[in-house]
Protein backbone atom coordinates (compact mmCIF):
# COMPACT_ATOMS: atom_id res chain seq x y z
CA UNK A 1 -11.77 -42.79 176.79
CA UNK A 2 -13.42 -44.65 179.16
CA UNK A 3 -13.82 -48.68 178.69
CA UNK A 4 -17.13 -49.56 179.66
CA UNK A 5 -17.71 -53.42 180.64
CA UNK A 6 -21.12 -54.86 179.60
CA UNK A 7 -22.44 -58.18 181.52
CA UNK A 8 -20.19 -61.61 181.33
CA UNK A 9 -17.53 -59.16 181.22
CA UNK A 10 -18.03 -58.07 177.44
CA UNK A 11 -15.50 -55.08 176.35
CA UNK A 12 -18.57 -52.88 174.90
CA UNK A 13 -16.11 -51.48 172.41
CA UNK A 14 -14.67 -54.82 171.16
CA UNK A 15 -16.96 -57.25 171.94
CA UNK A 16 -20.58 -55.18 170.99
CA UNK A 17 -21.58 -53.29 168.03
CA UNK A 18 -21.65 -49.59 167.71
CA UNK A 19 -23.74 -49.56 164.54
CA UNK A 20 -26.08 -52.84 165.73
CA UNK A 21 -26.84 -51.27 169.22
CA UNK A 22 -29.54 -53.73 169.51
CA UNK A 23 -27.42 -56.71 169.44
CA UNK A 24 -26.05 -58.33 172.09
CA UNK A 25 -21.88 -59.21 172.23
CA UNK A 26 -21.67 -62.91 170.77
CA UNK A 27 -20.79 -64.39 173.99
CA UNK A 28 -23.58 -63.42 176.41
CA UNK A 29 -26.46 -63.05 173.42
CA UNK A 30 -28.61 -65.98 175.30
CA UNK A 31 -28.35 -63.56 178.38
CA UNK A 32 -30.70 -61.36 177.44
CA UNK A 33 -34.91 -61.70 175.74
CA UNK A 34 -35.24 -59.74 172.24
CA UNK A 35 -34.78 -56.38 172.01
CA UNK A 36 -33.67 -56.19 176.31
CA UNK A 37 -30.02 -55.69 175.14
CA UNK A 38 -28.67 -51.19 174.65
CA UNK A 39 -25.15 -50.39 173.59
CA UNK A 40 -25.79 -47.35 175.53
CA UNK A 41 -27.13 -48.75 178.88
CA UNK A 42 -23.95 -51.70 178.65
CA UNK A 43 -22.59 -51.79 182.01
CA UNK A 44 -25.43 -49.01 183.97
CA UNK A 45 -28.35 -50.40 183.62
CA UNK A 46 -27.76 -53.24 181.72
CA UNK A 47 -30.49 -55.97 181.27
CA UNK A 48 -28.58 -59.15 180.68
CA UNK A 49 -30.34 -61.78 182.60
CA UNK A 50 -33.68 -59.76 184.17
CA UNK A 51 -35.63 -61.64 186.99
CA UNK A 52 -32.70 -64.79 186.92
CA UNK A 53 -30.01 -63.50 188.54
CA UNK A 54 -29.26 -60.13 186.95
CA UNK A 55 -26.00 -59.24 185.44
CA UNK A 56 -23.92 -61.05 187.91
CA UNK A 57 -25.50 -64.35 186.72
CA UNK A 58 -24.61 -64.11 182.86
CA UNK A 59 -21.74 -66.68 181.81
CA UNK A 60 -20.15 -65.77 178.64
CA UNK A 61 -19.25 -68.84 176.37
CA UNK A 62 -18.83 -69.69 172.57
CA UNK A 63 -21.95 -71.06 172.29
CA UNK A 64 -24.04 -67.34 173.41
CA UNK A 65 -23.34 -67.39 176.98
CA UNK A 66 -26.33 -68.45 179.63
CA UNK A 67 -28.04 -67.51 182.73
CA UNK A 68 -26.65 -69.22 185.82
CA UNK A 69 -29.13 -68.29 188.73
CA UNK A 70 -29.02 -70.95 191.75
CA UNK A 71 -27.55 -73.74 189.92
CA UNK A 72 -30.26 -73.70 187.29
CA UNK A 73 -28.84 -72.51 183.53
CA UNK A 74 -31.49 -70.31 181.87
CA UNK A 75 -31.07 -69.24 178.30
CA UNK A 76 -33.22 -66.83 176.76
CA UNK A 77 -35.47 -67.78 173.35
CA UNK A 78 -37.78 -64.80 172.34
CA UNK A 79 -39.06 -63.10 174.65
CA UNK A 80 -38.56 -65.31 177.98
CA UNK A 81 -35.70 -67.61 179.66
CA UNK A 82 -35.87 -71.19 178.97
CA UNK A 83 -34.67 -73.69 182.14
CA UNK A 84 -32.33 -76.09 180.64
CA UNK A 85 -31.99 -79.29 181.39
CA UNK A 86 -29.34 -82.12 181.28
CA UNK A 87 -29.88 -83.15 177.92
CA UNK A 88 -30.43 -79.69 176.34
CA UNK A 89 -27.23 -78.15 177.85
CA UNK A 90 -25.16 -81.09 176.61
CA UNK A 91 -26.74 -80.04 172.86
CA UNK A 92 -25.65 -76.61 173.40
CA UNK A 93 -22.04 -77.55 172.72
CA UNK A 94 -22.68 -80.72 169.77
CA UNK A 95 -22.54 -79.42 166.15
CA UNK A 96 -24.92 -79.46 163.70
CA UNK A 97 -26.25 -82.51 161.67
CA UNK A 98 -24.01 -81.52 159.00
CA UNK A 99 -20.63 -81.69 160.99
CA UNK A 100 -20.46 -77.67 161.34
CA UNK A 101 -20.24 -75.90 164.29
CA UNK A 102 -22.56 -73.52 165.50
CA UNK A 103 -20.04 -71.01 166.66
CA UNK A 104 -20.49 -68.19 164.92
CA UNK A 105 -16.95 -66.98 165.23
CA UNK A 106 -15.51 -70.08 164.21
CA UNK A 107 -17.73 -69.73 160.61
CA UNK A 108 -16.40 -65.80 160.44
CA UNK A 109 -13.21 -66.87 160.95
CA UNK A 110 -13.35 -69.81 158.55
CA UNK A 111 -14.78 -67.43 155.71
CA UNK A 112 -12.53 -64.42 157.07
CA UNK A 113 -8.77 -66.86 156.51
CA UNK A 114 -10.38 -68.57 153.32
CA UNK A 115 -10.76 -65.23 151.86
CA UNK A 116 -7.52 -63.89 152.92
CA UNK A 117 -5.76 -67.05 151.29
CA UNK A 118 -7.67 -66.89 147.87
CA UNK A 119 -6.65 -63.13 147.82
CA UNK A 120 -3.35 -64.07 148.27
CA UNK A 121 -3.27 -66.35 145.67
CA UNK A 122 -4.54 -64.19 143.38
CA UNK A 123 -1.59 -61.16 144.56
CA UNK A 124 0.73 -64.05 143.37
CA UNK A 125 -0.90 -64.84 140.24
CA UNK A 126 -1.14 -61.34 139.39
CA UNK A 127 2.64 -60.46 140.07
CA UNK A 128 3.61 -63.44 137.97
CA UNK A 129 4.34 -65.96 140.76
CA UNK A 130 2.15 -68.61 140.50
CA UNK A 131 1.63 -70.68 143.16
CA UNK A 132 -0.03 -73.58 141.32
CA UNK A 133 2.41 -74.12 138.53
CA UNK A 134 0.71 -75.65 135.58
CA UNK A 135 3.84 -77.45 134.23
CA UNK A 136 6.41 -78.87 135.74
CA UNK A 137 9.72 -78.66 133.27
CA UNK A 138 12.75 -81.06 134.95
CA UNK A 139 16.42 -79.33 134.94
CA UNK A 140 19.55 -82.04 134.73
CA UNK A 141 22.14 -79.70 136.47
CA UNK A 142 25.50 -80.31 134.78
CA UNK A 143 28.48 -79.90 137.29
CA UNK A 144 30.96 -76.87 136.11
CA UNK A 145 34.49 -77.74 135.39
CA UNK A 146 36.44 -77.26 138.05
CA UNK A 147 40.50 -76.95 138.92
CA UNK A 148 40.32 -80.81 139.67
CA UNK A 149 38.85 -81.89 137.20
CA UNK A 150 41.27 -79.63 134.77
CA UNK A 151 44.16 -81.04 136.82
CA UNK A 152 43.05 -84.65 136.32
CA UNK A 153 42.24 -84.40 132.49
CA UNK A 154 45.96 -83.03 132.26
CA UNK A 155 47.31 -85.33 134.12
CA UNK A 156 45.69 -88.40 132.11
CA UNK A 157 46.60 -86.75 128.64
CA UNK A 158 50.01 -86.95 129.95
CA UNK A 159 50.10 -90.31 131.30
CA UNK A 160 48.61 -91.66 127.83
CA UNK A 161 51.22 -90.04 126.07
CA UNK A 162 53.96 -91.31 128.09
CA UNK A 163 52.64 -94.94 127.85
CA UNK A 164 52.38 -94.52 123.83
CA UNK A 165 56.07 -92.94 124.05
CA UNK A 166 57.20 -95.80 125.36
CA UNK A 167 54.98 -98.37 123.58
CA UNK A 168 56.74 -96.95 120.26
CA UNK A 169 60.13 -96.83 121.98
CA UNK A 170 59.93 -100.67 122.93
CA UNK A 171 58.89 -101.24 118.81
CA UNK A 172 62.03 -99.27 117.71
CA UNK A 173 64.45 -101.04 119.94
CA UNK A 174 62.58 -104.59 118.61
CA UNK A 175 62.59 -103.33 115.15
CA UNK A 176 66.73 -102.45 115.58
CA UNK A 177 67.56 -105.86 117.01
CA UNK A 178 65.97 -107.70 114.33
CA UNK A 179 67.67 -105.85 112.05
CA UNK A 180 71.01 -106.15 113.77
CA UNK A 181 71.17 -102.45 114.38
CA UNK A 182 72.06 -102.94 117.68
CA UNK A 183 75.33 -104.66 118.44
């Protein structure tokens, strides 16, 4: 299979549609008047450009690519190439009045990753793993008894019952001396 190379260096398999021949690649579409662009013809006889500089003069870019033919930038609208001028080609690359831009690849791609996420969501949802928890339930986490804490309960049981020992030891030998018990 042979890759075939359409004006602006345009991949004609990746870049052009098979099933829209009649639409130029999104990068060069300003290069060429309605209904001048031929998946077939892309890179013989191609007409990107015709009467301002041919193929060699078509620029690919995000915003459809242009027609640079001795210094002037020509862009086609319709039927015919428009001359640009400083103004104009500086509006090329603003966005729109309502903050978008007018990429056309950005937007697909926007849509394309919003509609992977909310698919992915709903895979989650679906297989019971929620990603937007409804309620949030709070855990205490209680430590587990461990060997030093066993150690140091035991430890304190015997101490108390060593002190009490000898707390009722010191009241017997008190009780024996007041009794004369104890010579």
């Amino acid at each position: 299979m042979v890759n075939v190379t359409c004006c602006g260096n345009q991949d004609r398999a990746t870049e052009a549609s098979e099933t829209h021949p009649n639409r130029p690649p999104n990068d060069t579409r300003n290069c060429y008047t309605r209904d001048s662009f031929d998946w077939n013809q892309c890179g013989l006889n191609d007409s990107a450009c015709s009467g301002k500089g041919e193929c060699e003069a078509c620029i690919p870019d995000s915003s459809g690519g242009y027609c640079d033919h001795d210094g002037k930038i020509f862009v086609a609208r319709g039927t015919q190439f428009q001359k640009l001028e400083g103004d104009q080609i500086i509006d090329r690359l603003r966005t729109r009045g309502d903050g978008r831009r007018t990429d056309l690849r950005v937007r697909r791609r926007e849509i394309d990753l919003e509609r992977k996420m909310e698919n992915r969501v709903r895979e989650m949802q679906i297989m019971g793993r929620d990603p937007f928890p409804t309620k949030q339930t709070i855990t205490t986490v209680t430590p587990s008894s461990t060997t030093q804490s066993f150690i140091g309960s035991y430890m304190n049981s015997i101490a108390l019952g060593l002190g009490i020992l000898l707390l009722l030891a010191a009241f017997a030998l008190e009780y024996a001396k007041k009794n004369k018990l104890l010579k």
